[in-house]
N, C-alpha and C. Protein backbone atom coordinates (compact mmCIF):
# COMPACT_ATOMS: atom_id res chain seq x y z
N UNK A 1 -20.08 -6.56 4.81
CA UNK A 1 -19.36 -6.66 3.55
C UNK A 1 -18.00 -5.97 3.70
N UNK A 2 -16.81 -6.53 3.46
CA UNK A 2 -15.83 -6.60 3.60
C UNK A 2 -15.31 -5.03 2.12
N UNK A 3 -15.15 -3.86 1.88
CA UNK A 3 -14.58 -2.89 1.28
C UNK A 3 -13.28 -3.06 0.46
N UNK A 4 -13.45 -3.15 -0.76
CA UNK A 4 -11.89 -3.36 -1.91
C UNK A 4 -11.15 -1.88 -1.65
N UNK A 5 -10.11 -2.50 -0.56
CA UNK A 5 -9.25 -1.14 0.13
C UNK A 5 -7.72 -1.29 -1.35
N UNK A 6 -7.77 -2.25 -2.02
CA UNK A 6 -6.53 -2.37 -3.43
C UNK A 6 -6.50 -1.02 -4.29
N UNK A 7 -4.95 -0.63 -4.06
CA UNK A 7 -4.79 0.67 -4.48
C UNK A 7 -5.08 1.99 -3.96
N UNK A 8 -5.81 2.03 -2.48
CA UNK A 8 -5.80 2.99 -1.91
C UNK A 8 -4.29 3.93 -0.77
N UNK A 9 -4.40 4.60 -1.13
CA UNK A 9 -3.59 5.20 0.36
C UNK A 9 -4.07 4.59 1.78
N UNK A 10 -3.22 4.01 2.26
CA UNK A 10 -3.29 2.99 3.75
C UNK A 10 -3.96 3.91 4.93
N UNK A 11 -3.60 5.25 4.75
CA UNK A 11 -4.38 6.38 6.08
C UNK A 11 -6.30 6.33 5.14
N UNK A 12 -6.81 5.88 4.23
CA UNK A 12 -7.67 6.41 3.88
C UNK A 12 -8.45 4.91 3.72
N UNK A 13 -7.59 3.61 3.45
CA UNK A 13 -8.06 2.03 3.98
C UNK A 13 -8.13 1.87 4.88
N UNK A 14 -7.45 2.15 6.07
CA UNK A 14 -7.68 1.90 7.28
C UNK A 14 -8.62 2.82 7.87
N UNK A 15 -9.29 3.57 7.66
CA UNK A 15 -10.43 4.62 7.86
C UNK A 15 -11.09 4.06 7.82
N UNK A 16 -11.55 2.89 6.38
CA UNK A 16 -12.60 2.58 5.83
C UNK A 16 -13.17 0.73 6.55
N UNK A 17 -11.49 0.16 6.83
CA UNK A 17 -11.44 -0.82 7.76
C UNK A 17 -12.30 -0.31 8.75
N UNK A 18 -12.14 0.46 9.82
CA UNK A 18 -12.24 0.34 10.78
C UNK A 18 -14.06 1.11 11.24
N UNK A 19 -14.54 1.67 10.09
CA UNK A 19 -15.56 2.41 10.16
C UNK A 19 -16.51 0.85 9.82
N UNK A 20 -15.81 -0.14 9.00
CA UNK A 20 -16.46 -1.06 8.62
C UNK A 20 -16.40 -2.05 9.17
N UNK A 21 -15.93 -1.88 10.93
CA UNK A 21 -15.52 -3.14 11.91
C UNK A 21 -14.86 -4.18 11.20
N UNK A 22 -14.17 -4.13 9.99
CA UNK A 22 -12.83 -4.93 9.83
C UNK A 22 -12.14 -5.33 10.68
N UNK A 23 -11.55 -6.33 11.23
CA UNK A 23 -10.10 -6.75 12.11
C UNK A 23 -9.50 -7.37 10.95
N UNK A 24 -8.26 -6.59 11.02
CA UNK A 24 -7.39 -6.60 10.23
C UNK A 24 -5.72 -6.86 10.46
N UNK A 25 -5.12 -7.51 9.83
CA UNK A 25 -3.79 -7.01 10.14
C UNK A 25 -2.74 -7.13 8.82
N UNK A 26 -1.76 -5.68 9.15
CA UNK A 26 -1.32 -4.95 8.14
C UNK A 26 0.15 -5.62 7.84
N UNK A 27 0.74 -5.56 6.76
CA UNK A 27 1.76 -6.10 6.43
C UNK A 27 2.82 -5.16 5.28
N UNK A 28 4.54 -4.88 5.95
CA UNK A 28 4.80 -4.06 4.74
C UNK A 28 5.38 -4.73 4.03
N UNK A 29 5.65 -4.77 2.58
CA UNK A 29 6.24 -5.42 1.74
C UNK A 29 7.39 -4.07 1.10
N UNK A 30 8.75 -4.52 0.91
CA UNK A 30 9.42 -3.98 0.18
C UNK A 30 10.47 -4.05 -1.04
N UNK A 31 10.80 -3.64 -1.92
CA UNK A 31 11.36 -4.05 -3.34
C UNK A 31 12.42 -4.97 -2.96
N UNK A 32 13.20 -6.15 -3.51
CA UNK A 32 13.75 -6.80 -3.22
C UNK A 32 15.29 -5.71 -3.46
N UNK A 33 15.32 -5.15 -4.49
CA UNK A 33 16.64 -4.52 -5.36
C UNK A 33 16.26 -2.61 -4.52
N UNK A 34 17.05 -2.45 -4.28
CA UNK A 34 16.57 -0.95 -3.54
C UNK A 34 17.22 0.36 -4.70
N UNK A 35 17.08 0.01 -5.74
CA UNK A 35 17.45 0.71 -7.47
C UNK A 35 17.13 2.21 -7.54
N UNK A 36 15.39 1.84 -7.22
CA UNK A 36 14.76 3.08 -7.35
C UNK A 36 14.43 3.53 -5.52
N UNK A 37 14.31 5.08 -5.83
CA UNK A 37 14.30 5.40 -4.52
C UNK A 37 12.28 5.23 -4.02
N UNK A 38 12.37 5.24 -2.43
CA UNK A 38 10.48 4.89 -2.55
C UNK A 38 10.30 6.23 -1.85
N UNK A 39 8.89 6.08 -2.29
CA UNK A 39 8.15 7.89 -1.66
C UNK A 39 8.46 7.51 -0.25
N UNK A 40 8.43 8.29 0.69
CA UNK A 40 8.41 8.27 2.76
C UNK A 40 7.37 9.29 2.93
N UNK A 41 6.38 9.39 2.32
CA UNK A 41 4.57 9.55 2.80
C UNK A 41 3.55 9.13 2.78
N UNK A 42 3.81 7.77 2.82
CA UNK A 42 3.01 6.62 3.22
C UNK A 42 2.69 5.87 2.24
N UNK A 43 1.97 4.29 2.94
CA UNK A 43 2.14 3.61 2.19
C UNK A 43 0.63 3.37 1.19
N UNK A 44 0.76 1.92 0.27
CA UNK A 44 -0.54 1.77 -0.67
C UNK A 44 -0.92 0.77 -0.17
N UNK A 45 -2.19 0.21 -0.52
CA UNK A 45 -2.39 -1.30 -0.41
C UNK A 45 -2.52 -1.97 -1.76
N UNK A 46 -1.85 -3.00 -1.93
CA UNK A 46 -1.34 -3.67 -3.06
C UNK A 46 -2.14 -4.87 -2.75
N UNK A 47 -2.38 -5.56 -1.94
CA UNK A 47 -2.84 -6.72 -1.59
C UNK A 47 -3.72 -6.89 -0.66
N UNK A 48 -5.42 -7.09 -0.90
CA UNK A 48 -5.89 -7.94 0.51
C UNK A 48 -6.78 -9.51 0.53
N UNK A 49 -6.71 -9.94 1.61
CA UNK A 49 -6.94 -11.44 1.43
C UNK A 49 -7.37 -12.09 2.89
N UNK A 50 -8.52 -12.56 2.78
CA UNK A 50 -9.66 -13.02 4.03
C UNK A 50 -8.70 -14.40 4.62
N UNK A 51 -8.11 -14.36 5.74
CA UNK A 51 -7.18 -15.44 6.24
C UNK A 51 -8.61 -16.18 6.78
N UNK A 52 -8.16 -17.28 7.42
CA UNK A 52 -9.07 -18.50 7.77
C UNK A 52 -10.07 -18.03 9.28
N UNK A 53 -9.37 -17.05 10.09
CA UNK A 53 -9.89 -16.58 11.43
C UNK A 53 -10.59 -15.86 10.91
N UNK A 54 -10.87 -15.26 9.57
CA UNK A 54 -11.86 -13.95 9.78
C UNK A 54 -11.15 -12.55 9.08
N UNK A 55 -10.35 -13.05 9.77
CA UNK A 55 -9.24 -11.34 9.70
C UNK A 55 -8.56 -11.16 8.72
N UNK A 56 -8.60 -10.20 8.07
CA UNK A 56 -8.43 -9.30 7.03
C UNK A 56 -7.05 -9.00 6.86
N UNK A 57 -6.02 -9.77 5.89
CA UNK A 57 -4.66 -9.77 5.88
C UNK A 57 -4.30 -8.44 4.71
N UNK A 58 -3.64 -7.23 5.35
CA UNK A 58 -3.60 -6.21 4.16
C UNK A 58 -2.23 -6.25 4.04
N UNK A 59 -1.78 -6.14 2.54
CA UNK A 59 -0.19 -6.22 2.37
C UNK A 59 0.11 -4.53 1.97
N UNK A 60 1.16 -4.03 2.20
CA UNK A 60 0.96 -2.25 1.68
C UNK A 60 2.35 -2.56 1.39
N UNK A 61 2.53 -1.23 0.57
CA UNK A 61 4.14 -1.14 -0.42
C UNK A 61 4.27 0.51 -0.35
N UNK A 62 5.00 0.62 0.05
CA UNK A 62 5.81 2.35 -0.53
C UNK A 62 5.46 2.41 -2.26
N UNK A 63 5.09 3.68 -2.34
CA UNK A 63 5.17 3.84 -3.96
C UNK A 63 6.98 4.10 -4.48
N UNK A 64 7.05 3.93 -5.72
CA UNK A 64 8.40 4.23 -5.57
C UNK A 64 8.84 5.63 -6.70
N UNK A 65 9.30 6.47 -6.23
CA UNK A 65 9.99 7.57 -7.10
C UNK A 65 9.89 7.63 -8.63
N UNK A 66 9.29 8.83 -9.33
CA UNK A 66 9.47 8.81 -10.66
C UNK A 66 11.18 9.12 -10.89
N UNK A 67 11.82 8.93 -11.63
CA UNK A 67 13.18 8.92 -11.86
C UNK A 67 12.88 10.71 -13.14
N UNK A 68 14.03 11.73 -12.72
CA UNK A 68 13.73 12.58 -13.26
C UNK A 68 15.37 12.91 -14.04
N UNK A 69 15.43 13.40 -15.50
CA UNK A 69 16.68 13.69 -15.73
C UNK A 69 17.58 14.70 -15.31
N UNK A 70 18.79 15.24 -15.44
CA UNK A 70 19.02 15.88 -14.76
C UNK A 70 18.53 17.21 -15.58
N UNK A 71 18.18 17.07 -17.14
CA UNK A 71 17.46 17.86 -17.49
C UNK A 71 15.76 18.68 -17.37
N UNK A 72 15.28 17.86 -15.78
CA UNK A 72 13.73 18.08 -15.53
C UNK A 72 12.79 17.34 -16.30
N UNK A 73 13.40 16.47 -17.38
CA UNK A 73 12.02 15.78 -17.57
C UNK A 73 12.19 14.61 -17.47
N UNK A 74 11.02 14.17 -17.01
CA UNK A 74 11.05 12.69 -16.33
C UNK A 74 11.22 11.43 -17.32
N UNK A 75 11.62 10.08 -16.87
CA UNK A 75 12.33 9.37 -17.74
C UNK A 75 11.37 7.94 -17.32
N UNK A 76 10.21 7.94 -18.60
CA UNK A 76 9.16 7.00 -18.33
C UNK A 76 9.91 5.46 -19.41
């Protein structure tokens, strides 16, 4: 049985891939508009999807930055 790795941290899906003999392969996706700045401590998985060989197509995305004012509180 194939593990719903959607929405995990990618160091903690690919743990779970590989403990679960998944073959997999990983894919990064990034914002088209580069507006907001993205986290650089790894990525998520946003997307997975059983290709025709078997193998386990995972799409991952950078999270991207809460935007904060210059007054400290954040701007939801």
């Amino acid at each position: 049985m194939v593990p719903d790795v959607v929405g995990l941290p990618w160091d903690l899906a690919k743990g779970l891939l590989n403990e679960a003999h998944i073959m997999y392969n990983s894919v990064i996706t990034y914002p088209t508009k580069s507006f907001f700045p993205l986290e650089d401590n790894g990525y998520y998985v946003i997307r997975q999807k059983r290709l025709g060989d078997g193998v386990l197509e995972i799409t991952l995305a950078a999270r991207l930055l809460k935007e904060v004012s210059g007054n400290g509180l954040q701007d939801w």
